[in-house]
C-alpha atoms as a PDB file:
ATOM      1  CA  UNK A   1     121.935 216.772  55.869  1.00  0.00           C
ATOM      2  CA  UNK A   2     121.365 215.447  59.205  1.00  0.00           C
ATOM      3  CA  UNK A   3     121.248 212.021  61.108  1.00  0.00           C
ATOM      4  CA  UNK A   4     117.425 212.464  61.757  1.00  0.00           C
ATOM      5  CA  UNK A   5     116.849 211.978  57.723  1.00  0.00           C
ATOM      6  CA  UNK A   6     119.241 208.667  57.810  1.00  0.00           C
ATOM      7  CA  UNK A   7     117.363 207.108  60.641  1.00  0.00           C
ATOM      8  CA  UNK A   8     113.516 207.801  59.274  1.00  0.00           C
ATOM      9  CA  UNK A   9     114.917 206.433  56.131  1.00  0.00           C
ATOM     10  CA  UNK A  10     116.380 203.529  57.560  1.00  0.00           C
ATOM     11  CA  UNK A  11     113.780 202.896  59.309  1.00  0.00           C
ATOM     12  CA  UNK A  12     111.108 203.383  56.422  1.00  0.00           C
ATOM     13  CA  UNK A  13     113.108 200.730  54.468  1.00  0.00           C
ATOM     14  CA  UNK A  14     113.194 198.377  56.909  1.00  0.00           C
ATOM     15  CA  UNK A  15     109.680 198.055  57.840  1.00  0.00           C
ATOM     16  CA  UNK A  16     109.074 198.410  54.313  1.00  0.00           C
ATOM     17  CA  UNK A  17     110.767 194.911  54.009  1.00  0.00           C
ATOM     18  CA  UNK A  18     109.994 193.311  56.592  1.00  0.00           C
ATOM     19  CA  UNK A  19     106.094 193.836  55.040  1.00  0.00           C
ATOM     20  CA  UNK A  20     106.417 192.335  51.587  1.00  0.00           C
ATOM     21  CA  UNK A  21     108.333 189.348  53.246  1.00  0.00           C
ATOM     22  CA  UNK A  22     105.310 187.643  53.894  1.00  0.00           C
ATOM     23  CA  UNK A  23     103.399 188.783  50.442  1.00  0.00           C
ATOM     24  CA  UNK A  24     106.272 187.943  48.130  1.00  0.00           C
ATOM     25  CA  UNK A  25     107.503 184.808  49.967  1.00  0.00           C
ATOM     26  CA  UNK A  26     104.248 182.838  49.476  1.00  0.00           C
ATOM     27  CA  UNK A  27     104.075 184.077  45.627  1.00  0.00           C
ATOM     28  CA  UNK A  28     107.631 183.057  44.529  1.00  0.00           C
ATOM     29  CA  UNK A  29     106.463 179.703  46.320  1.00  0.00           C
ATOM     30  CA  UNK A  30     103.687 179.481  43.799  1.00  0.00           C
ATOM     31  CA  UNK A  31     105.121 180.602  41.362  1.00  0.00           C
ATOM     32  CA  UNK A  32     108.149 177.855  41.883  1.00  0.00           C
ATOM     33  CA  UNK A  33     110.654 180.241  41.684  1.00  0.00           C
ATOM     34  CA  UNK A  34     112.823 178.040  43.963  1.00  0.00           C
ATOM     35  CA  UNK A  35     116.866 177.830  44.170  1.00  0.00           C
ATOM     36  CA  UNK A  36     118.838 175.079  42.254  1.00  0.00           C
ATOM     37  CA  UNK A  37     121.441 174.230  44.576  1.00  0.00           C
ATOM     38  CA  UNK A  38     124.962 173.401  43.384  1.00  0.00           C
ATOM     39  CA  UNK A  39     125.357 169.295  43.850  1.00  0.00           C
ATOM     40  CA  UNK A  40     129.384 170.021  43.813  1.00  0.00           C
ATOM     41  CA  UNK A  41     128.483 171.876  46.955  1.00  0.00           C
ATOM     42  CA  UNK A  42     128.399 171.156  50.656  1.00  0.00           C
ATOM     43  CA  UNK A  43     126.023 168.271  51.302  1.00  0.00           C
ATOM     44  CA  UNK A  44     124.071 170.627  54.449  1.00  0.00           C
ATOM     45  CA  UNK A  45     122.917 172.814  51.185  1.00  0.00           C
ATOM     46  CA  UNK A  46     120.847 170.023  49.528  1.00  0.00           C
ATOM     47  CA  UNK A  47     118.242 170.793  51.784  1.00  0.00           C
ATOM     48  CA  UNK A  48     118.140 173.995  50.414  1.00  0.00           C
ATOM     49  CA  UNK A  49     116.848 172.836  47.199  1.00  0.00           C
ATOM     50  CA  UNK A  50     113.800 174.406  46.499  1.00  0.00           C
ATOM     51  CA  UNK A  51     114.061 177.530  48.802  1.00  0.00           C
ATOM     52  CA  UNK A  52     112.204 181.021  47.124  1.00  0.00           C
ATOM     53  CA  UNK A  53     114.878 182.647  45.145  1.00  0.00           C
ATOM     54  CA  UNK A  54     114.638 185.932  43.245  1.00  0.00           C
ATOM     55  CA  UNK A  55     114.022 187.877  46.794  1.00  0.00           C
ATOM     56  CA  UNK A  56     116.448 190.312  45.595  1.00  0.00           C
ATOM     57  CA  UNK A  57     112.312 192.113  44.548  1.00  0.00           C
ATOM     58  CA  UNK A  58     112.290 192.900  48.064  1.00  0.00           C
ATOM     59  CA  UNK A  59     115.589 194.651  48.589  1.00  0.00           C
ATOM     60  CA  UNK A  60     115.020 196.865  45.209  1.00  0.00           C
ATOM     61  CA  UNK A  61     111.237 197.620  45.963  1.00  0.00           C
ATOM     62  CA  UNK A  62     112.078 198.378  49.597  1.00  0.00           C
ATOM     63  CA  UNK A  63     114.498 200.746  49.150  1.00  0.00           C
ATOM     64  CA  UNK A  64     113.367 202.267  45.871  1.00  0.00           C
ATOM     65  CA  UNK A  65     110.367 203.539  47.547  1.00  0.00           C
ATOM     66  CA  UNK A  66     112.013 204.430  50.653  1.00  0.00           C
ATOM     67  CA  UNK A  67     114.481 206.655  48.448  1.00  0.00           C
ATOM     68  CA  UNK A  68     111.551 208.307  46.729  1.00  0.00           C
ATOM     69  CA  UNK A  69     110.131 209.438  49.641  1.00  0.00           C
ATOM     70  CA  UNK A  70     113.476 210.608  51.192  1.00  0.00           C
ATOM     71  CA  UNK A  71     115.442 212.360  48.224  1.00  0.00           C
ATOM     72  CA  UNK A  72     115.572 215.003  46.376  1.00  0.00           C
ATOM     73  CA  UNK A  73     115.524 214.492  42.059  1.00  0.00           C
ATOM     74  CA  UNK A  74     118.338 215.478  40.392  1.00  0.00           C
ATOM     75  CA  UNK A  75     121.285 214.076  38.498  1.00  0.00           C
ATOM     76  CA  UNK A  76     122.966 211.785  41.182  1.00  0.00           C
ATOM     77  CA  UNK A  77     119.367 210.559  42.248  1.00  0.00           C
ATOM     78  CA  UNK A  78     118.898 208.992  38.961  1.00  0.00           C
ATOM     79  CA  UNK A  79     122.680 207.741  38.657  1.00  0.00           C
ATOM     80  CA  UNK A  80     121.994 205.875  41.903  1.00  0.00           C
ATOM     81  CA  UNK A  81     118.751 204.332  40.304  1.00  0.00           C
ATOM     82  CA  UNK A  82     120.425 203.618  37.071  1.00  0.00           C
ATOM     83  CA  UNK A  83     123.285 201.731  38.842  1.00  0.00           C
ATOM     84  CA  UNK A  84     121.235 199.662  41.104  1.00  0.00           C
ATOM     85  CA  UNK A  85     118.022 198.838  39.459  1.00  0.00           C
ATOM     86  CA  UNK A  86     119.807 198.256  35.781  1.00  0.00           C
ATOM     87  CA  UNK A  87     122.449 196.190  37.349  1.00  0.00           C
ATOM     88  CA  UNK A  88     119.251 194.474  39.255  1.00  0.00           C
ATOM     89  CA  UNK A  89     117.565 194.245  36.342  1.00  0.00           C
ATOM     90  CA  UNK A  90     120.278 192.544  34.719  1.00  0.00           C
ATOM     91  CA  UNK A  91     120.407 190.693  37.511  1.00  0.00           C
ATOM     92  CA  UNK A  92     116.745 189.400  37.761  1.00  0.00           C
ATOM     93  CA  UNK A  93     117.047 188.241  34.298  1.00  0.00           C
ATOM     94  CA  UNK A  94     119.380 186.205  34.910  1.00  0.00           C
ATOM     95  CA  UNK A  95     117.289 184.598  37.900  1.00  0.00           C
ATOM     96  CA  UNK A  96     114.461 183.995  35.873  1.00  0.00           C
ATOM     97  CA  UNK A  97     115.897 182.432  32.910  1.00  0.00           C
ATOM     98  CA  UNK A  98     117.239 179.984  35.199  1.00  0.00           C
ATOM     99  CA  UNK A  99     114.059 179.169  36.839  1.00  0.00           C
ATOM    100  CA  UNK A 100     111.213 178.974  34.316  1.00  0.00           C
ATOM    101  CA  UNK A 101     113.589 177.073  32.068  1.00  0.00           C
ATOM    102  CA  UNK A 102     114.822 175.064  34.276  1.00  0.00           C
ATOM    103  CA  UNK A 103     118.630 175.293  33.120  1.00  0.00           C
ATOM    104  CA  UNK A 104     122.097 176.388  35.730  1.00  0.00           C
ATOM    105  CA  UNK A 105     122.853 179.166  33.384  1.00  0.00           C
ATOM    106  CA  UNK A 106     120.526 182.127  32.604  1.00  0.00           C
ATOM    107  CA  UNK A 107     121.753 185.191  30.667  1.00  0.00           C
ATOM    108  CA  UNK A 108     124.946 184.056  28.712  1.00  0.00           C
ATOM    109  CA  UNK A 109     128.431 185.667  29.578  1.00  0.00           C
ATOM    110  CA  UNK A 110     128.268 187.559  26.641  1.00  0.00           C
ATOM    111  CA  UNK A 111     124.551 188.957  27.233  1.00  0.00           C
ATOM    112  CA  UNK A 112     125.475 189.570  30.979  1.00  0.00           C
ATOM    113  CA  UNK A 113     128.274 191.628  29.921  1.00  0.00           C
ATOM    114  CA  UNK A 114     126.375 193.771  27.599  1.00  0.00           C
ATOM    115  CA  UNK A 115     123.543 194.471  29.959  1.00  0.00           C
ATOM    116  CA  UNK A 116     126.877 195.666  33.085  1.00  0.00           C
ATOM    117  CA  UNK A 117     128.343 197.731  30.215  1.00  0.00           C
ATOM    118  CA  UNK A 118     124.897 199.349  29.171  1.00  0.00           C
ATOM    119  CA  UNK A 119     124.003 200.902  32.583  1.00  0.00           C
ATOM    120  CA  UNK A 120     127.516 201.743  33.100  1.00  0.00           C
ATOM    121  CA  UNK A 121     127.334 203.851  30.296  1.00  0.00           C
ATOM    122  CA  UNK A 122     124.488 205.205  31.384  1.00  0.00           C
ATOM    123  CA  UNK A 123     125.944 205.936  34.326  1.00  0.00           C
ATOM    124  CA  UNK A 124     129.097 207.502  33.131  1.00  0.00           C
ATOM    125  CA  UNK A 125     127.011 209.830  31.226  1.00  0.00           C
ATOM    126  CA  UNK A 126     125.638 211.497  34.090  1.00  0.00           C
ATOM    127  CA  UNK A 127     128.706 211.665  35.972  1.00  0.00           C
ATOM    128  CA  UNK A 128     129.374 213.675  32.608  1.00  0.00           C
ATOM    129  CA  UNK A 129     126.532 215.797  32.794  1.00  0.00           C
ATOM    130  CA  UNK A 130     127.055 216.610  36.518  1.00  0.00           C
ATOM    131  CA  UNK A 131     130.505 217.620  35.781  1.00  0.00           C
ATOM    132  CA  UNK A 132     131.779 214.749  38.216  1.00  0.00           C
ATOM    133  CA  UNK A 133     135.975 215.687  39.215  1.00  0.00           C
ATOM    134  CA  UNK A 134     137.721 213.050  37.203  1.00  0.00           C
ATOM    135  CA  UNK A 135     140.732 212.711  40.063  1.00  0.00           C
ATOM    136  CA  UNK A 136     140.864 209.735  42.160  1.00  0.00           C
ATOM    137  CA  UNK A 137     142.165 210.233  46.147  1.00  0.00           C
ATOM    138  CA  UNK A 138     144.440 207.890  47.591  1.00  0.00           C
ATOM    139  CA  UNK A 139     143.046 206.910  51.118  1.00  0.00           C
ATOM    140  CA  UNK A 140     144.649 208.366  54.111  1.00  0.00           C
ATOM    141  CA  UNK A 141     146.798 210.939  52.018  1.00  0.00           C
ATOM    142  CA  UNK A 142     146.223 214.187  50.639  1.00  0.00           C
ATOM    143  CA  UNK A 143     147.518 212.895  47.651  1.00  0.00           C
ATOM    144  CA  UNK A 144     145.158 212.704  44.217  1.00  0.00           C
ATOM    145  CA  UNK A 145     145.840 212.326  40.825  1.00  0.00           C
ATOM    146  CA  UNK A 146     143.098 213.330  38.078  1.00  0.00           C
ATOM    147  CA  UNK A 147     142.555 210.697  35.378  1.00  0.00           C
ATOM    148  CA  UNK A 148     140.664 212.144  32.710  1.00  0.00           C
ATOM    149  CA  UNK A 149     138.666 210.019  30.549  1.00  0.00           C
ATOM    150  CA  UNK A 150     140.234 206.979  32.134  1.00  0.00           C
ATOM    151  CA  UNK A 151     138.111 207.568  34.902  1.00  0.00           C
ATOM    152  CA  UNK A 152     134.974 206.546  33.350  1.00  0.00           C
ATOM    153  CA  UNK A 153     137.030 203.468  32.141  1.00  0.00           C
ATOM    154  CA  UNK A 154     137.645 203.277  36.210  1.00  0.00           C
ATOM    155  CA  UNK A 155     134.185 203.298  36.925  1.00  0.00           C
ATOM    156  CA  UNK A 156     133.422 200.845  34.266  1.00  0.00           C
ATOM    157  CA  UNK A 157     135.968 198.202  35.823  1.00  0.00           C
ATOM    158  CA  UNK A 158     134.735 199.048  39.228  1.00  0.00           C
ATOM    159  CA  UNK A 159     131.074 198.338  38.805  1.00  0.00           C
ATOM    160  CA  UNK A 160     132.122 194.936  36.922  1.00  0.00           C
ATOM    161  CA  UNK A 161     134.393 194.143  39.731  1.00  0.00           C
ATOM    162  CA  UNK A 162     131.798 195.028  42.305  1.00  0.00           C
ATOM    163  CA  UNK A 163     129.157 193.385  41.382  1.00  0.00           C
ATOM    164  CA  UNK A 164     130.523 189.632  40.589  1.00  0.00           C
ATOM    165  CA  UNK A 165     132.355 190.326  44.041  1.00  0.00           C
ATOM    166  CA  UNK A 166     129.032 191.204  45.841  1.00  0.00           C
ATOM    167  CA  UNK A 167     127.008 188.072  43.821  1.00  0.00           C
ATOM    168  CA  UNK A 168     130.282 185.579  44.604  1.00  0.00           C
ATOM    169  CA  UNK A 169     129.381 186.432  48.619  1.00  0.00           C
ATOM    170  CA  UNK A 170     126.025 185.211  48.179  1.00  0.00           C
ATOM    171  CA  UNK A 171     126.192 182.013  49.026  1.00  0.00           C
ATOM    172  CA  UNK A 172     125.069 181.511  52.724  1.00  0.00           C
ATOM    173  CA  UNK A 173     122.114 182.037  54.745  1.00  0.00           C
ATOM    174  CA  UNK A 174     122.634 186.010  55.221  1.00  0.00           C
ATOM    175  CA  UNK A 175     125.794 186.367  54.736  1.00  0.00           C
ATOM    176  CA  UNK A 176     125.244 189.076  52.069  1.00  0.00           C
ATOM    177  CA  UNK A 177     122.579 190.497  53.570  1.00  0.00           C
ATOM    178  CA  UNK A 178     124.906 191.292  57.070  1.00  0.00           C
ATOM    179  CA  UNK A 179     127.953 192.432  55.073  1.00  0.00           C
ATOM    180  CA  UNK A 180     126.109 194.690  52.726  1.00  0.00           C
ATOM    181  CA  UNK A 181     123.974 196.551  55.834  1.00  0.00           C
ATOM    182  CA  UNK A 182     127.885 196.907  57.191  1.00  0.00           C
ATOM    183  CA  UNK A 183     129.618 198.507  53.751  1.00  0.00           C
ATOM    184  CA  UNK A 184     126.509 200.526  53.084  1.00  0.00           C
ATOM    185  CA  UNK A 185     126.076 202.125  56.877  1.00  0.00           C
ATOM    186  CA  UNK A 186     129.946 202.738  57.029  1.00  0.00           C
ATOM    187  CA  UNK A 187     129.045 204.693  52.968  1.00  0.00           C
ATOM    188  CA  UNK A 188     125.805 205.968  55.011  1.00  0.00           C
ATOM    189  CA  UNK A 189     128.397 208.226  57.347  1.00  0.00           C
ATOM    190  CA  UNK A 190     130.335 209.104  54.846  1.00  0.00           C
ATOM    191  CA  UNK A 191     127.797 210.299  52.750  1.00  0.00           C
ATOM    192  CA  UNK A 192     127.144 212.693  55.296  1.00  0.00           C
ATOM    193  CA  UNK A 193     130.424 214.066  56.012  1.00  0.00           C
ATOM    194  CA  UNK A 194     131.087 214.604  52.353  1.00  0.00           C
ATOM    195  CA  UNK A 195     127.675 216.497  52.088  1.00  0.00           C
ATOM    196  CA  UNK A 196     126.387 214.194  49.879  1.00  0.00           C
ATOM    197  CA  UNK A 197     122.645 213.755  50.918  1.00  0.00           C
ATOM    198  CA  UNK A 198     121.649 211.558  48.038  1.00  0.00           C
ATOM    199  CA  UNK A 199     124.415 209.109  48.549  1.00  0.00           C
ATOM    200  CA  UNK A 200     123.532 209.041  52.024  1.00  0.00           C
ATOM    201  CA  UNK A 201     119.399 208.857  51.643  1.00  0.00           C
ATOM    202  CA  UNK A 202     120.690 205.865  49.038  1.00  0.00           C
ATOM    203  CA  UNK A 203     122.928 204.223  51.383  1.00  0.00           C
ATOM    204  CA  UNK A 204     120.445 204.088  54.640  1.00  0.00           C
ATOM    205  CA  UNK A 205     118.007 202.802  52.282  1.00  0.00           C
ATOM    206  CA  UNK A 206     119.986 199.925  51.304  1.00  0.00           C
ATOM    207  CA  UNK A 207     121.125 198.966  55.128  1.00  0.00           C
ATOM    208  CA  UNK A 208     117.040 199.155  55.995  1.00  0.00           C
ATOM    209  CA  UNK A 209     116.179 196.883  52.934  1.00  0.00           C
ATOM    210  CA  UNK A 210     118.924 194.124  53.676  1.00  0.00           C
ATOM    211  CA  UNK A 211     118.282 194.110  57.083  1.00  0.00           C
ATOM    212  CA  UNK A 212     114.117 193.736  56.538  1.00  0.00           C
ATOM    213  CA  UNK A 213     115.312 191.039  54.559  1.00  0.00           C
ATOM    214  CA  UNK A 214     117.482 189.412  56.974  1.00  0.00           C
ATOM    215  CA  UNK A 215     114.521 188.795  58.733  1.00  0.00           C
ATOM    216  CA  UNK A 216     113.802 186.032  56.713  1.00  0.00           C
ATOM    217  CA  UNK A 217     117.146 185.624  54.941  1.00  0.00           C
ATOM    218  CA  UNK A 218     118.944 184.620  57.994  1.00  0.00           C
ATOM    219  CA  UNK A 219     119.664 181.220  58.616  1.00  0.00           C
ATOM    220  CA  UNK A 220     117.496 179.255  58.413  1.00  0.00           C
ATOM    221  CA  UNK A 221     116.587 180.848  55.238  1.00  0.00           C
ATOM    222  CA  UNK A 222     113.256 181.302  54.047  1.00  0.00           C
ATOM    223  CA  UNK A 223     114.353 183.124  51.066  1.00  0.00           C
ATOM    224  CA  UNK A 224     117.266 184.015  48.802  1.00  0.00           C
ATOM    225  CA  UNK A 225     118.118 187.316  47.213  1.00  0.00           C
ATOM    226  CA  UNK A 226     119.447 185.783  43.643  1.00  0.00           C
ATOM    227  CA  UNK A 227     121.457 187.621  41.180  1.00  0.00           C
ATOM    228  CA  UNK A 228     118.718 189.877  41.276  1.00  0.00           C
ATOM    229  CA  UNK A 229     119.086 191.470  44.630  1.00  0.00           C
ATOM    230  CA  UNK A 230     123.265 190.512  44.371  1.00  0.00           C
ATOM    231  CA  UNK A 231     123.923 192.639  41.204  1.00  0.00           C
ATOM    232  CA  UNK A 232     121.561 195.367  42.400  1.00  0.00           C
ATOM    233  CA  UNK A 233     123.986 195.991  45.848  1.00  0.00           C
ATOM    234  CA  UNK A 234     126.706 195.569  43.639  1.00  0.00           C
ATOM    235  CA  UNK A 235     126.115 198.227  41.572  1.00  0.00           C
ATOM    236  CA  UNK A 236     124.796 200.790  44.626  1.00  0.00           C
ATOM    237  CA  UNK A 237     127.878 199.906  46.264  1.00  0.00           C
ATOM    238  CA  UNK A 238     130.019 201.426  43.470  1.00  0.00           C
ATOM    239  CA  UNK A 239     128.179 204.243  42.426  1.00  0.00           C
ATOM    240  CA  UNK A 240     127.895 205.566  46.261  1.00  0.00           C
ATOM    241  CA  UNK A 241     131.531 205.304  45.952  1.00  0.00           C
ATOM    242  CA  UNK A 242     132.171 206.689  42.606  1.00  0.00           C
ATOM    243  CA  UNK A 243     129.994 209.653  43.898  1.00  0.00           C
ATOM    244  CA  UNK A 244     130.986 210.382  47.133  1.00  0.00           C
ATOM    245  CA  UNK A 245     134.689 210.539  45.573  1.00  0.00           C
ATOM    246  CA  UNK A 246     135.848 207.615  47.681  1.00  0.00           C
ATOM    247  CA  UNK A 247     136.676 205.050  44.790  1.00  0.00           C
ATOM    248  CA  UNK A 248     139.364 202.879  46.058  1.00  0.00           C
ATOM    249  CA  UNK A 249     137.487 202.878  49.872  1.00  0.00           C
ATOM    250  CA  UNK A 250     135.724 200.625  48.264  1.00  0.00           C
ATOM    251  CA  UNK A 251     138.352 198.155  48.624  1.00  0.00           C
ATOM    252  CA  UNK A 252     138.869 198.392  52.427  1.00  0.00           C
ATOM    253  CA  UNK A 253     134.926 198.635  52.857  1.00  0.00           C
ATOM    254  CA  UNK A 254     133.962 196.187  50.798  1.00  0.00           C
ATOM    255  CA  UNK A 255     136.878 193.897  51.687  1.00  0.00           C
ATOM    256  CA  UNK A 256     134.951 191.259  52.064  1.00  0.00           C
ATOM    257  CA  UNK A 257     133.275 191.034  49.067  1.00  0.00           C
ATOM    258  CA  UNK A 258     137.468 190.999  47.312  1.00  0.00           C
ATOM    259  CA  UNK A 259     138.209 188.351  49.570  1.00  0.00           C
ATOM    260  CA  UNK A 260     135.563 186.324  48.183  1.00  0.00           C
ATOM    261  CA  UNK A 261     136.312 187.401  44.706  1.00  0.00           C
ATOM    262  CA  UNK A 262     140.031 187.003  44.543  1.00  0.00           C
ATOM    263  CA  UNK A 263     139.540 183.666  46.356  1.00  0.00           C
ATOM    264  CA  UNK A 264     137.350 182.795  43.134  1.00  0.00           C
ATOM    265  CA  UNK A 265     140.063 183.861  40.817  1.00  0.00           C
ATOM    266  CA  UNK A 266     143.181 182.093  42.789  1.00  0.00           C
ATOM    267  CA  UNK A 267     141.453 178.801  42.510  1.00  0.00           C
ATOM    268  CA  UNK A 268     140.792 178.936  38.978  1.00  0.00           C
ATOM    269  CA  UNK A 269     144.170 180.222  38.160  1.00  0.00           C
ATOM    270  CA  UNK A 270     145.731 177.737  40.352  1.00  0.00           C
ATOM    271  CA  UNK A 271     143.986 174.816  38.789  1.00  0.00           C
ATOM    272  CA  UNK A 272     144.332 175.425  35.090  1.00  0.00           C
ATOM    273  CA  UNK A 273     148.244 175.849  36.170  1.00  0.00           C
ATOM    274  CA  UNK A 274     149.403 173.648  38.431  1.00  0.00           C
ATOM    275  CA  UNK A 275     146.064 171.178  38.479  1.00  0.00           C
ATOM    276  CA  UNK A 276     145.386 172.301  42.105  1.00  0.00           C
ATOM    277  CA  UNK A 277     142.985 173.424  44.175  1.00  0.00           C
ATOM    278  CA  UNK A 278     144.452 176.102  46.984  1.00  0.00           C
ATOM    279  CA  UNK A 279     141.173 176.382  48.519  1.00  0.00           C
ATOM    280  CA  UNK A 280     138.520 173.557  49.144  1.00  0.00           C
ATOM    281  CA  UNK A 281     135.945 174.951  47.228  1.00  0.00           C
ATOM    282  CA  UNK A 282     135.502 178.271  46.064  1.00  0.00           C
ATOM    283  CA  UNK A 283     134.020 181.342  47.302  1.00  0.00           C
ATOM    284  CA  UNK A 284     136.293 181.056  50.435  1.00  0.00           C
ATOM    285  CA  UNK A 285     133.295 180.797  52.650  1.00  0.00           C
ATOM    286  CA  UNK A 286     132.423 177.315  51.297  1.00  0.00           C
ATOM    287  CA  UNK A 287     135.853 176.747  52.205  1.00  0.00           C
ATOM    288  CA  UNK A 288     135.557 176.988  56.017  1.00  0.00           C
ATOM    289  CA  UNK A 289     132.515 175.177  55.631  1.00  0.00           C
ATOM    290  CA  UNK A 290     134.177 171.984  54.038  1.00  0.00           C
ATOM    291  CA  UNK A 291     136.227 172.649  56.748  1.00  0.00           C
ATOM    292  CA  UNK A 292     133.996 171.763  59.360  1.00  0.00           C
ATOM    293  CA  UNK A 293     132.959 175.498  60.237  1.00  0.00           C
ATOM    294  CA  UNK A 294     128.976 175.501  61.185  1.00  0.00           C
ATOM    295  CA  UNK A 295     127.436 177.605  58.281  1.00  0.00           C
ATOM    296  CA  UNK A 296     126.074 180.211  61.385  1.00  0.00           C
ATOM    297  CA  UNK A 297     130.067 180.336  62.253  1.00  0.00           C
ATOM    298  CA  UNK A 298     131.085 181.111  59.038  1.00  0.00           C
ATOM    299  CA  UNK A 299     128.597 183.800  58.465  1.00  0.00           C
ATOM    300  CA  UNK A 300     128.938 185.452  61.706  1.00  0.00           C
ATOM    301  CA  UNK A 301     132.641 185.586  61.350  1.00  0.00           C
ATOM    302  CA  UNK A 302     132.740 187.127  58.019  1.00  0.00           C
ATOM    303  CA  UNK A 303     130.128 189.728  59.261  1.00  0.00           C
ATOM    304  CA  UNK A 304     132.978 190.668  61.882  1.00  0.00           C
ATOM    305  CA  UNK A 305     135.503 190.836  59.408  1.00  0.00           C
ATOM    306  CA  UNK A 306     132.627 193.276  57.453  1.00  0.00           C
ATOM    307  CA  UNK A 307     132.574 195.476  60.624  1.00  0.00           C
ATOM    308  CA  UNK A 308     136.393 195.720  61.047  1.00  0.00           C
ATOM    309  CA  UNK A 309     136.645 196.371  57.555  1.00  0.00           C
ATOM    310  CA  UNK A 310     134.198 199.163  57.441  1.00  0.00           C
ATOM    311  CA  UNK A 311     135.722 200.613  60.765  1.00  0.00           C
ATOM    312  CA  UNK A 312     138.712 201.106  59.084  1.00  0.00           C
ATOM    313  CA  UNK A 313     137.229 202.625  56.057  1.00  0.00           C
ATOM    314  CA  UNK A 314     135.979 205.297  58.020  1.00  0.00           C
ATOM    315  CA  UNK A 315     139.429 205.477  59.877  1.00  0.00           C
ATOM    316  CA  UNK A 316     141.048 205.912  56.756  1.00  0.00           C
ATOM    317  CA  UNK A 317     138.230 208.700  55.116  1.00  0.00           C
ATOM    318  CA  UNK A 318     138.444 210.810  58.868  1.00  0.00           C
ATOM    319  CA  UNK A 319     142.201 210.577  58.634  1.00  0.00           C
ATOM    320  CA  UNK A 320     142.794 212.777  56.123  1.00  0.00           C
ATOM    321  CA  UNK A 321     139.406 214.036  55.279  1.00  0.00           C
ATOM    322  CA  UNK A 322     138.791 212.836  52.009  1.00  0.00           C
END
């Protein structure tokens, strides 16, 4: 696997993008497929009200067809499908309920749940049929420690935890988009230095795709991803971790995405305890807005935060060579 491959990828993904921009943006208008915006929210994202939604159709198409072209079929090819079109999927569903009938909440927690567990079964099954090691390596150590069959129950908790961390950063005008291109190219390298050309085809696919859709996604925002293109990352993310045998990485590389999370889960446990709010709203990034952070300030820092965090990553995989 070389660096050539990753580029013409890349750059097949991107321009791929950057194409249906302009085809799908005018449909979803049609179509009305706009966002609801929260009214608890900032006041700047009223305006927003309206905006295409559901662009999430470019991201999956994009890279789905730049991966086809790219890769080579074969177990882990359609474990990376499976985790980040079914989580998609899941994800577009809940978009569209929302939309066309006109209500804040789509699929219900319970039918949400069933679709994540469904395609993480799915996937655990091929990890199965690959014979995929079981032990987990602690970053920056030589030191591993093989869980057995509570390492699919490991890769069930990490897809659930990655994806509502990847859909709670979704929020402002590509701030998703920038952080995923920067988690996904830092996965990109390692992908190649484990020898794991799928995982790396996948990941360069994914950085062209969000960054195509940047193009429009960046503020001022022409379009939104939705839970559709959200849930899809969120599930690539993990499985290119869970297969290139870098599982808790995905902590320091996707950092951002916990901070957002855990920011979620502090306020809520906060305020059903003590009554009060630690953060002014919740995700944290609507919390430096509130604080009188420009939304462009906001997003830019946290996609600096992204790179530092997916610098280290690869610090911490070249350290000990995991």
């Amino acid at each position: 696997m070389d660096y050539a491959s990753i580029f013409w990828t890349l750059g097949v993904s991107f321009v791929l993008a950057v194409l249906f921009g302009p085809l799908f943006i005018p449909l979803l208008r049609r179509l009305k497929f706009g966002q609801q915006v929260r009214t608890d929210g900032p006041e700047t994202h009223l305006k927003k009200s309206g905006t295409p939604t559901m662009g999430g159709i470019i991201i999956l198409v994009a890279l789905t067809l730049a991966f086809l072209k790219f890769a080579d079929r074969g177990l882990e090819y359609w474990a990376l499908i499976t985790a980040c079109l079914g989580f998609g999927l899941v994800g577009f569903l809940d978009d569209y309920i929302k939309i066309v009938f006109k209500r804040s909440l789509g699929l219900t927690a319970k039918q949400k749940l069933f679709g994540q567990l469904l395609f993480s079964a799915v996937f655990c099954y091929l990890l199965f049929r690959m014979d995929h090691s079981t032990a987990i390596g602690v970053p920056g150590t030589d030191w591993s420690v093989d869980l057995g069959w509570a390492y699919y129950l490991l890769v069930v908790v990490m897809f659930l935890g990655s994806t509502n961390a990847v859909n709670f950063t979704d929020g402002l005008d590509g701030l998703l988009s920038g952080t995923s291109a920067l988690a996904f190219g830092a996965f990109a390298i390692i992908a190649v230095e484990a020898t794991q050309p799928q995982s790396a085809v996948f990941s360069a696919a994914v950085v062209g795709a969000v960054l195509g859709f940047l193009v429009y996604n960046a503020h001022p925002a022409k379009i939104f991803m939705g839970d559709t293109g959200s849930l899809g990352l969120g599930g690539g993310i993990a499985a290119v971790a869970i297969l290139t045998k870098t599982e808790l990485l995905l902590v320091v590389i996707g950092g951002v995405f916990v901070l957002e999370m855990l920011s979620v889960i502090i306020q809520v446990i906060s305020f059903k305890t003590r009554g009060k709010r630690v953060f002014k709203m919740s995700p944290i990034h609507h919390h430096f807005e509130l604080s009188g952070w420009s939304e462009w300030r906001v997003v830019t820092t946290f996609w600096f935060v992204g790179l530092l965090l997916a610098a280290a990553g690869l610090l911490l995989f070249k350290a000990k060579g995991l």
